[in-house]
Each structure stands twice: as structure tokens, then as C-alpha cells.
Protein backbone atom coordinates (compact mmCIF):
# COMPACT_ATOMS: atom_id res chain seq x y z
CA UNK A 1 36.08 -37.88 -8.03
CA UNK A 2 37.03 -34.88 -10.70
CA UNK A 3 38.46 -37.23 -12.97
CA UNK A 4 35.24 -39.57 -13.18
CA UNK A 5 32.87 -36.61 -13.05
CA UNK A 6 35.29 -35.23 -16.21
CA UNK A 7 35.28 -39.04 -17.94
CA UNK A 8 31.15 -39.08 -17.62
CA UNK A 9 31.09 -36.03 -18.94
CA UNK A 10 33.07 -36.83 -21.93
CA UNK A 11 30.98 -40.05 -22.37
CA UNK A 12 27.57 -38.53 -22.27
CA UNK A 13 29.36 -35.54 -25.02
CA UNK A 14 30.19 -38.26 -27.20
CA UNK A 15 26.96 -40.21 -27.15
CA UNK A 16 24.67 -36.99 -27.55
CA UNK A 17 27.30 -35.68 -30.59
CA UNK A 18 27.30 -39.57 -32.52
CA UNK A 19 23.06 -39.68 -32.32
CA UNK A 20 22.64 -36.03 -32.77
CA UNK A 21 20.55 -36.07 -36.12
CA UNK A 22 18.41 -38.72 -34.34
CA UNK A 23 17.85 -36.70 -31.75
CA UNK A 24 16.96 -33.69 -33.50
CA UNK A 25 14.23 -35.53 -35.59
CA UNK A 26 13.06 -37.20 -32.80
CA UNK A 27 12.51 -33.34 -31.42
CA UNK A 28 11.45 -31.91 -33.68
CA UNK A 29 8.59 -35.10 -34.48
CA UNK A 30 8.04 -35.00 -30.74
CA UNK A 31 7.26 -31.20 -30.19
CA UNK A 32 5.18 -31.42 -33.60
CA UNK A 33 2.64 -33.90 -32.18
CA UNK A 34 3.02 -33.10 -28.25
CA UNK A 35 0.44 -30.87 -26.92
CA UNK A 36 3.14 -29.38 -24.65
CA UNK A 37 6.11 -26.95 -25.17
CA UNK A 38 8.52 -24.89 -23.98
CA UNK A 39 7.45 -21.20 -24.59
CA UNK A 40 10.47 -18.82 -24.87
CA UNK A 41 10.79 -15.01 -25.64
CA UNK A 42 12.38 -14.64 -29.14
CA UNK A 43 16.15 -13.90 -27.59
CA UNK A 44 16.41 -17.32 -25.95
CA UNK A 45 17.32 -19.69 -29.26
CA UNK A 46 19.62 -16.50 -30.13
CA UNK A 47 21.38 -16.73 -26.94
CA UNK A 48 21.75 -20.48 -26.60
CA UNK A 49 23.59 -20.30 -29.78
CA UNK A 50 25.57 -17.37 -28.71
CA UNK A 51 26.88 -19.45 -26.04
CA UNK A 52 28.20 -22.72 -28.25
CA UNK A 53 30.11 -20.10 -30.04
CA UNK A 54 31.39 -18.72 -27.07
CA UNK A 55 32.36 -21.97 -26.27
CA UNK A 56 33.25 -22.60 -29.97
CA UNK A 57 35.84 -19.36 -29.51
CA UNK A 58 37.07 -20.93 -26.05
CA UNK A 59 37.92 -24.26 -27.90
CA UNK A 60 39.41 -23.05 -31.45
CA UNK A 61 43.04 -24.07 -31.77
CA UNK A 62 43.91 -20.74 -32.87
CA UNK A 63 47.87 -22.00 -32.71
CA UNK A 64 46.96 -24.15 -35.60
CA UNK A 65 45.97 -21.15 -37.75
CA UNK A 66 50.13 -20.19 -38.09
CA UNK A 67 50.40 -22.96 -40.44
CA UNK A 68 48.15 -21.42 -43.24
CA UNK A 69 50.60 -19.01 -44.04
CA UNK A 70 51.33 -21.28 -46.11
CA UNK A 71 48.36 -22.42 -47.43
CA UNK A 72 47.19 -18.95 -49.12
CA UNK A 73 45.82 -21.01 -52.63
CA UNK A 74 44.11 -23.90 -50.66
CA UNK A 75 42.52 -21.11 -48.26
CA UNK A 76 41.44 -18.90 -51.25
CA UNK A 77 39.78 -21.95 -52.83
CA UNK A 78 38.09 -22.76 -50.04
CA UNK A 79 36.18 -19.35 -49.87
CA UNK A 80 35.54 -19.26 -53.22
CA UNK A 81 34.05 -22.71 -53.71
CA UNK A 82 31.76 -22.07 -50.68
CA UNK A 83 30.58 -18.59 -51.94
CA UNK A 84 30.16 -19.69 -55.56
CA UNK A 85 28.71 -23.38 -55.05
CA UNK A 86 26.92 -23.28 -51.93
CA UNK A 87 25.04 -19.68 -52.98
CA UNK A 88 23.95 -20.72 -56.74
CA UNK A 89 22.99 -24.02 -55.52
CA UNK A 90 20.76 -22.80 -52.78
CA UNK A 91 19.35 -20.34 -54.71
CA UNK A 92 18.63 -22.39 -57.58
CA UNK A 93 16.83 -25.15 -55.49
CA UNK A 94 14.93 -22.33 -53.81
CA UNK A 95 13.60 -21.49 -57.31
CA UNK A 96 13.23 -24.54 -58.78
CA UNK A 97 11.01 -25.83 -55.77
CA UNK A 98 9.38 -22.82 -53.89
CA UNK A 99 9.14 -19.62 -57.05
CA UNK A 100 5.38 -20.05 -55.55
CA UNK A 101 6.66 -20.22 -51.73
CA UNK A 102 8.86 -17.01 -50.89
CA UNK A 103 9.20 -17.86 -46.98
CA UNK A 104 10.85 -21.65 -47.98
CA UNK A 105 12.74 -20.65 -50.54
CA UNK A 106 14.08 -17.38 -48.30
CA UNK A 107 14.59 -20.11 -45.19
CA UNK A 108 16.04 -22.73 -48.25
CA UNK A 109 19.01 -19.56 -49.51
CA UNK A 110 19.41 -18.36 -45.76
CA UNK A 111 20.42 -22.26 -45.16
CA UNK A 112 23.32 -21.82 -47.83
CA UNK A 113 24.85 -18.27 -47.30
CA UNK A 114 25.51 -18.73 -43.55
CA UNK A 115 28.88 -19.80 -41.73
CA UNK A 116 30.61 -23.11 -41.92
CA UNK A 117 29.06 -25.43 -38.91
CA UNK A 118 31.29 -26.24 -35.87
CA UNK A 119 30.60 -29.77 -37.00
CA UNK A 120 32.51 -28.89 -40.15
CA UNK A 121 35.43 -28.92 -37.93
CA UNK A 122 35.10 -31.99 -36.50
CA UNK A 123 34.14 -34.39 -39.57
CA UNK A 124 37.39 -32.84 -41.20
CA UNK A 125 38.90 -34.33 -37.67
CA UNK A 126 37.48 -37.67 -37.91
CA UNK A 127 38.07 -37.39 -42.17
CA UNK A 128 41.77 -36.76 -41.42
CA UNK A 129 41.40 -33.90 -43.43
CA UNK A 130 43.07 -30.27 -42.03
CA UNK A 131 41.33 -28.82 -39.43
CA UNK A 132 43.21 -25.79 -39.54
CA UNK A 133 41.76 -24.40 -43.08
CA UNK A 134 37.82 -24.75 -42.05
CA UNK A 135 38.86 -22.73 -39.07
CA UNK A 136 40.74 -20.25 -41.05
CA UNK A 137 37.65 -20.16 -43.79
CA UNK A 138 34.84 -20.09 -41.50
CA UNK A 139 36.56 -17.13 -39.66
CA UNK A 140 36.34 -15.55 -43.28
CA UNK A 141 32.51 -16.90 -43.18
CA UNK A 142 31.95 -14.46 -40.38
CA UNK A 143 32.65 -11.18 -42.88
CA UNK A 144 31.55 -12.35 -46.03
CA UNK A 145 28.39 -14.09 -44.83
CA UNK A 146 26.16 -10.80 -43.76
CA UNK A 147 26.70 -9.12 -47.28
CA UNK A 148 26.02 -12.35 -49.14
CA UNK A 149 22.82 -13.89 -47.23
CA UNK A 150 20.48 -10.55 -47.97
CA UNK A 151 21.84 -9.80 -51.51
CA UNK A 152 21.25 -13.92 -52.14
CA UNK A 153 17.52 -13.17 -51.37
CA UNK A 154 16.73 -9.93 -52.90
CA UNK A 155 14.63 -11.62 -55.53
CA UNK A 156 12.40 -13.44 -52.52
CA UNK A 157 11.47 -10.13 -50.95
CA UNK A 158 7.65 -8.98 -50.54
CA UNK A 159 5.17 -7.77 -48.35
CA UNK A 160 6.00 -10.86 -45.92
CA UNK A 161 9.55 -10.71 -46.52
CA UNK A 162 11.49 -7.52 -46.18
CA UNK A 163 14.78 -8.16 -44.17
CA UNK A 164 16.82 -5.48 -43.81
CA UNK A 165 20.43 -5.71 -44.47
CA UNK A 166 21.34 -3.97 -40.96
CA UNK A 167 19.09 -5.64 -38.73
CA UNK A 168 20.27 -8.95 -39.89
CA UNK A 169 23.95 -7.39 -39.75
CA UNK A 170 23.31 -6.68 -36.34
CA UNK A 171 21.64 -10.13 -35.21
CA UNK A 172 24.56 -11.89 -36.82
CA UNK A 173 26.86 -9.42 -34.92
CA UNK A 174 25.28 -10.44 -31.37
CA UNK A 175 24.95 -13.75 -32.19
CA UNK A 176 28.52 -14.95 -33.65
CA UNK A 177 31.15 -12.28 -33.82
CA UNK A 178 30.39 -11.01 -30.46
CA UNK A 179 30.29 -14.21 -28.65
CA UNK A 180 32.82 -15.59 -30.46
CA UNK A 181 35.59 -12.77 -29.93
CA UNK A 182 34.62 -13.60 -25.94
CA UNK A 183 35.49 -16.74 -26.19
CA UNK A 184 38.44 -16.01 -28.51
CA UNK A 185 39.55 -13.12 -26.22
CA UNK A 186 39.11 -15.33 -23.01
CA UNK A 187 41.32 -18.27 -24.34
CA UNK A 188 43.96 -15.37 -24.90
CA UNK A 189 43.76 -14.35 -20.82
CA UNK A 190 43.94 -17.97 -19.79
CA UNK A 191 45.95 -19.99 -20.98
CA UNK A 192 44.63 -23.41 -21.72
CA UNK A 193 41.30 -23.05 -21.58
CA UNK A 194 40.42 -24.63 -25.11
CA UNK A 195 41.89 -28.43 -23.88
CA UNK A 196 38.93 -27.70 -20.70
CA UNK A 197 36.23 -26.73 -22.59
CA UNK A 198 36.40 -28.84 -25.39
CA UNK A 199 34.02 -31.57 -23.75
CA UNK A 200 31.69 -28.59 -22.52
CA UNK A 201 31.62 -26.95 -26.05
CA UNK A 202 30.27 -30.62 -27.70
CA UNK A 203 27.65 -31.61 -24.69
CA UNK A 204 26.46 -27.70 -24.51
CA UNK A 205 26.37 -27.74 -28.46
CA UNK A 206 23.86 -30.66 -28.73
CA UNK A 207 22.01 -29.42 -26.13
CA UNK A 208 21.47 -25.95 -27.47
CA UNK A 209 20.74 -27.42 -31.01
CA UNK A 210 17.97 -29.95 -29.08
CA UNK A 211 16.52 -26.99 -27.62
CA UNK A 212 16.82 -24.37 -30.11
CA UNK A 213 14.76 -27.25 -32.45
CA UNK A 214 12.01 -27.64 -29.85
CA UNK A 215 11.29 -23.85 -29.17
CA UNK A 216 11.10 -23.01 -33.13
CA UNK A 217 8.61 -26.35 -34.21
CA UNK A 218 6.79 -25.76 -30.96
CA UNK A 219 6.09 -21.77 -31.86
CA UNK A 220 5.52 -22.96 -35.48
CA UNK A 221 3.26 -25.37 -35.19
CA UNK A 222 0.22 -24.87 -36.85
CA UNK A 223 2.52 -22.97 -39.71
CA UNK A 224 3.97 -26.03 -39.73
CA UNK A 225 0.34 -27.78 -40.04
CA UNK A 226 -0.66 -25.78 -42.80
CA UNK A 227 2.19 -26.87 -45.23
CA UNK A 228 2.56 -30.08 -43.86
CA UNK A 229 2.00 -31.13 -47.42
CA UNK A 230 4.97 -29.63 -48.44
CA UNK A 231 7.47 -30.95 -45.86
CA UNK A 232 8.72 -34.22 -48.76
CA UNK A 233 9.33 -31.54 -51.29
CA UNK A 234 11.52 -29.82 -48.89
CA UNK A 235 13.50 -32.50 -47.40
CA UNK A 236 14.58 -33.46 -51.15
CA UNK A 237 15.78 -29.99 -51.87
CA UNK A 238 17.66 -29.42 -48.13
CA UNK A 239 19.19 -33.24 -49.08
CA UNK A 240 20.39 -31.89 -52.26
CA UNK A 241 21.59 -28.23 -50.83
CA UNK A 242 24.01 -30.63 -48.66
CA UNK A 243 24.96 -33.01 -51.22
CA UNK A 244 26.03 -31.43 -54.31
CA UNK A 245 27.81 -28.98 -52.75
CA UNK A 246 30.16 -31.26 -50.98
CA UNK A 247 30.60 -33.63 -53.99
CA UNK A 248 31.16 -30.62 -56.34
CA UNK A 249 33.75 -28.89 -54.49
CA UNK A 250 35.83 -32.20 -53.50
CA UNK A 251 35.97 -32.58 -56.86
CA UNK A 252 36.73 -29.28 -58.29
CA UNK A 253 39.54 -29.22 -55.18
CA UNK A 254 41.21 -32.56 -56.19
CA UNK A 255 41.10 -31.12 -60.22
CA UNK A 256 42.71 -27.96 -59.56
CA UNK A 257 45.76 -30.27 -57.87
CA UNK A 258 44.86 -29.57 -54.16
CA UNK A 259 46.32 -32.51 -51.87
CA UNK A 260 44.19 -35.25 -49.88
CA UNK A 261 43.27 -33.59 -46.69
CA UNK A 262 42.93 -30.01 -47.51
CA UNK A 263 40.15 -31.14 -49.85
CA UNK A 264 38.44 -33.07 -47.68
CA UNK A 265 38.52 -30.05 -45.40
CA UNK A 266 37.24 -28.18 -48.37
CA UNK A 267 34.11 -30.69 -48.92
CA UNK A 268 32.87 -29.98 -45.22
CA UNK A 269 33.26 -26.38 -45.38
CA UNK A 270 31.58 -26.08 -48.07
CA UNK A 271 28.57 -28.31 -47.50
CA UNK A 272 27.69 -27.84 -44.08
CA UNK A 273 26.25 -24.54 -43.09
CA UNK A 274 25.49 -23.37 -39.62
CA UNK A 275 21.80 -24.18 -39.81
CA UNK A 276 21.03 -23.56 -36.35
CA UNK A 277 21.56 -20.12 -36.92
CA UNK A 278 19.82 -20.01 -40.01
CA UNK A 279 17.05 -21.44 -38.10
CA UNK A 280 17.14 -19.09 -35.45
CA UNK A 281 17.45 -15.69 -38.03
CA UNK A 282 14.74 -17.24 -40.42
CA UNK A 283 12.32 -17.82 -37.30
CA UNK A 284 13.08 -13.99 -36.42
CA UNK A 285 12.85 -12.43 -39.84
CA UNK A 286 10.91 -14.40 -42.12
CA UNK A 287 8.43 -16.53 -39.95
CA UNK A 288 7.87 -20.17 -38.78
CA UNK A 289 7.41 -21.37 -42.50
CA UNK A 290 10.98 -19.77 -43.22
CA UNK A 291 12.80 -22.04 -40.48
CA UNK A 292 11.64 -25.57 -41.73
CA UNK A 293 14.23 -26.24 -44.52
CA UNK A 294 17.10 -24.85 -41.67
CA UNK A 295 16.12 -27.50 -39.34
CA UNK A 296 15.74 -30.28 -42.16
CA UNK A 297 19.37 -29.05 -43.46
CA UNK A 298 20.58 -29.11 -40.30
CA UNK A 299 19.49 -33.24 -40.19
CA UNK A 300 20.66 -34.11 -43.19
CA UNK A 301 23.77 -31.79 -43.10
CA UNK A 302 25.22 -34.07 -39.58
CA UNK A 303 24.10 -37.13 -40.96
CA UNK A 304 25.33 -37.23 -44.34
CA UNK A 305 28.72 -35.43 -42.77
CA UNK A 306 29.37 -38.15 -40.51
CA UNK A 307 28.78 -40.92 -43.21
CA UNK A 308 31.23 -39.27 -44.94
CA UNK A 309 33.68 -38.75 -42.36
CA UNK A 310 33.41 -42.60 -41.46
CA UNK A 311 34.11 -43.32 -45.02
CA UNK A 312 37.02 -40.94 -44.92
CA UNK A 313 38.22 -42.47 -41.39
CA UNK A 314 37.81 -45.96 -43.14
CA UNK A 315 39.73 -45.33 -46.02
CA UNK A 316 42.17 -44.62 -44.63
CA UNK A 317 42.23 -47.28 -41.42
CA UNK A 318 42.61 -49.69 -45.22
CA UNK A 319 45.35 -47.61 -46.87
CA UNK A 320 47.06 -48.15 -43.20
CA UNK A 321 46.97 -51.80 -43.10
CA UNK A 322 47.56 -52.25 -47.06
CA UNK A 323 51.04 -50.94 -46.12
């Protein structure tokens, strides 16, 4: 009876992980236009996501982190491709686009100065690229990522933006390092807990990210309404926040003699950002207007990821069966 409970479980995971970016559209249309939602305090989307990370901390294969002892270069590159090419590309698409618009383009930089996504992690999986440097770089993420994301939007700040470089310090303290040194500290205490929660960490992710979607378009509505206009203009610019980032730094990666698979791990770290949390700290410090581009990224950053991963994961299946 445990075992089939455990194999549904596993089934419905992988289902709600594979349609995820439908499912968040299909959210995110449906709270738009339904005359119902779910009112929350403010904490709730913050503490949803605390949990996946706990979970995310509970799951990391921290064993696998040894190995990049000897990977110090491909590591290094990693961080510096994602602080250089992520940042100047998000903030150049937030000026290009939204000079005129300070709480889109601040919600369009916040989207590109956050965290590698957990789903990083898994398209480098299914890519066969190496797991182990995204987890070692977005672990780096967590201290470089609350200096960079206020400096990157100094120029955005006014009278409706003002963000203070503590009080997002300590939101991004409550919300990922705390939860994830939990999770991180629990694995430690008992001993195989990551191979048990693996299936809870994906289900409980999609979930969260469902509901953290619905609470923020529901509050945001008639913000929403009032630059519904604007909504094309930003899905082109979150499309190309995800895109040339990944292209540029595969490329850059494979020129500077990095091999196969650490590159590919390279391209998701540096592309996909933890949007949900951007969406959640741009709700809370800039306003409803400031969250739209998160949650568009945060669409296009799982869809285009897992076309790429299944190219990857193709690739390869041919390079197999050529030999």
C-alpha cells in the first residue's frame, strides 16, 4: 500500500513538473478573469517558497559537491558569466523597454539578479550536463545575490520605489538562507532524507509556484488592468532576459575550452533565475506592476529550459546510437 501511495505520488510529481509553464499561464489567465480569489496576508507566498527550499536543502546532493574541488575554473566561470551576463542584460532590457515604467523595469532587473532556479538543477539533469556545479554556483547565488539585486536598481529608484538594501537583505535571509540551512542541516541529522523527499520537493514545488502565481495576479488585478496594454511589450523583453543569456554564456563557456557538460550546466545557471522569488520580493517592495515580468520570466524561463534540455537529452540519445 506504501509503495503504490509512493509510485502515485511520483506520477502526479512528474505530470505537474512536465506541464508546469502550462499550468502557470493557465493560473495566472484564470485568476485574471475569475471574479474569485484566494486572499492571503503578504507572508503566505513568502512562506510557501520558504518551504520548496526547505525541501530544496532536504534534497541537495551535497556529496556531489566534493567533486568541484576540482573544478575551481569551471565554478569561477560560472559565477562570473551569471553576474556579468544575466545583470547587464536585464538591466539593459529594463531600459530599453520601461526608462518610462520604473516598477517593470525594477520587477524586469529583480528577475535577473536573483538565485539560480531549482529547475536549473534539473534541466542540467535531463541535459546530461553536471549537476554538481549549478549546486555549487547557486549556493554562491545566495551571497552575492542581496548586494547585486539593489545596487542593479539604484538608477530605478523614486518616490514609488525606494527598497532598502537591509530590508530586502533580510526578506532574502528568511526566505532562502534560512530555510535552506534547515533543510541542509536536517539532511545532516538524518541520514537519507534527500532520496525521500525528492518526490515531495518536485510535487510541493509546483504547487507552491501554482499558488504563489494565483495570490500575486489575484491581489494585482486591476494594476494588472491598467497596463494591460503593456503586457506584449513585456513578454518580448522577459523572452529575451531568458534567451540571450543562456545562448551567450554556452557559448562564451565552450570558447574559453570548458568541456560538454559543465557548459551546459553553465547555460541553465545562468539563464534561469528563481522568479518565484523575484515575484514574491517585487510584489512586497515594489507593487503589483513590479511582479508581472517575474511571473512572465518564470513561463518562459521552464519552457524554453525544458526545450532545451530535450534537445540536449536528444543529442545525445543520437551520439549514443551513432556509436
Amino acid at each position: 500500500m506504501e509503495k503504490r501511495l509512493v509510485r502515485e505520488m511520483k506520477l502526479i510529481s512528474n505530470i505537474l513538473s512536465k506541464k508546469l509553464p502550462f499550468l502557470i499561464l493557465l493560473v495566472a489567465i484564470g485568476t485574471y478573469f475569475s471574479p474569485f480569489y484566494w486572499k492571503v496576508a503578504t507572508w503566505v507566498p513568502s512562506f510557501l517558497l520558504g518551504v520548496v527550499i526547505f525541501f530544496t536543502g532536504l534534497s541537495m546532493n551535497i556529496a556531489s559537491l566534493k567533486k568541484m574541488r576540482t573544478k575551481k575554473r569551471e565554478l569561477l566561470a560560472a559565477t562570473i558569466l551569471k553576474w556579468t551576463i544575466s545583470v547587464i542584460i536585464s538591466i539593459g532590457l529594463a531600459y530599453i523597454f520601461f526608462a518610462s515604467k520604473p516598477e517593470i523595469a525594477a520587477g524586469l532587473i529583480l528577475s535577473g539578479t536573483l538565485p539560480s532556479a531549482t529547475s536549473a538543477t534539473v534541466y542540467t539533469f535531463l541535459a546530461g550536463g553536471n549537476t554538481s556545479l549549478v549546486i555549487a554556483a547557486s549556493l554562491l547565488d545566495v551571497v552575492i545575490s542581496p548586494i547585486v539585486a539593489p545596487l542593479s536598481m539604484m538608477g530605478m529608484f523614486n518616490e514609488h520605489i525606494n527598497i532598502s538594501f537591509f530590508s530586502l537583505l533580510q526578506s532574502f535571509l528568511l526566505i532562502v538562507v534560512l530555510p535552506l540551512g534547515i533543510g541542509l542541516f536536517t539532511q545532516k541529522t538524518w541520514p537519507g532524507s534527500e532520496v525521500y523527499s525528492k518526490s515531495a520537493t518536485k510535487f510541493g514545488s509546483s504547487i507552491a509556484l501554482l499558488l504563489i502565481v494565483h495570490t500575486i495576479v489575484g491581489g494585482g488585478k486591476d494594476t494588472i488592468s491598467s497596463e494591460i496594454s503593456s503586457l506584449p511589450l513585456i513578454a518580448v523583453a522577459t523572452f529575451l532576459q531568458v534567451i540571450l543569456p543562456m545562448v551567450a554564456a554556452y557559448f562564451i563557456a565552450r570558447k574559453i575550452h570548458i568541456s560538454e557538460g559543465d557548459s551546459r550546466a553553465i547555460l541553465f545557471h545562468v539563464g534561469l533565475c528563481n522568479t518565484s522569488l523575484a515575484a514574491i520580493l517585487a510584489f512586497k517592495f515594489i507593487g503589483e506592476l513590479g511582479a508581472i515580468a517575474p511571473i512572465l520570466n518564470m513561463i518562459f524561463n521552464l519552457s524554453i529550459g525544458a526545450h532545451i534540455a530535450n534537445y540536449f537529452n536528444k543529442l545525445e540519445g543520437a551520439d549514443s546510437s551513432g556509436m
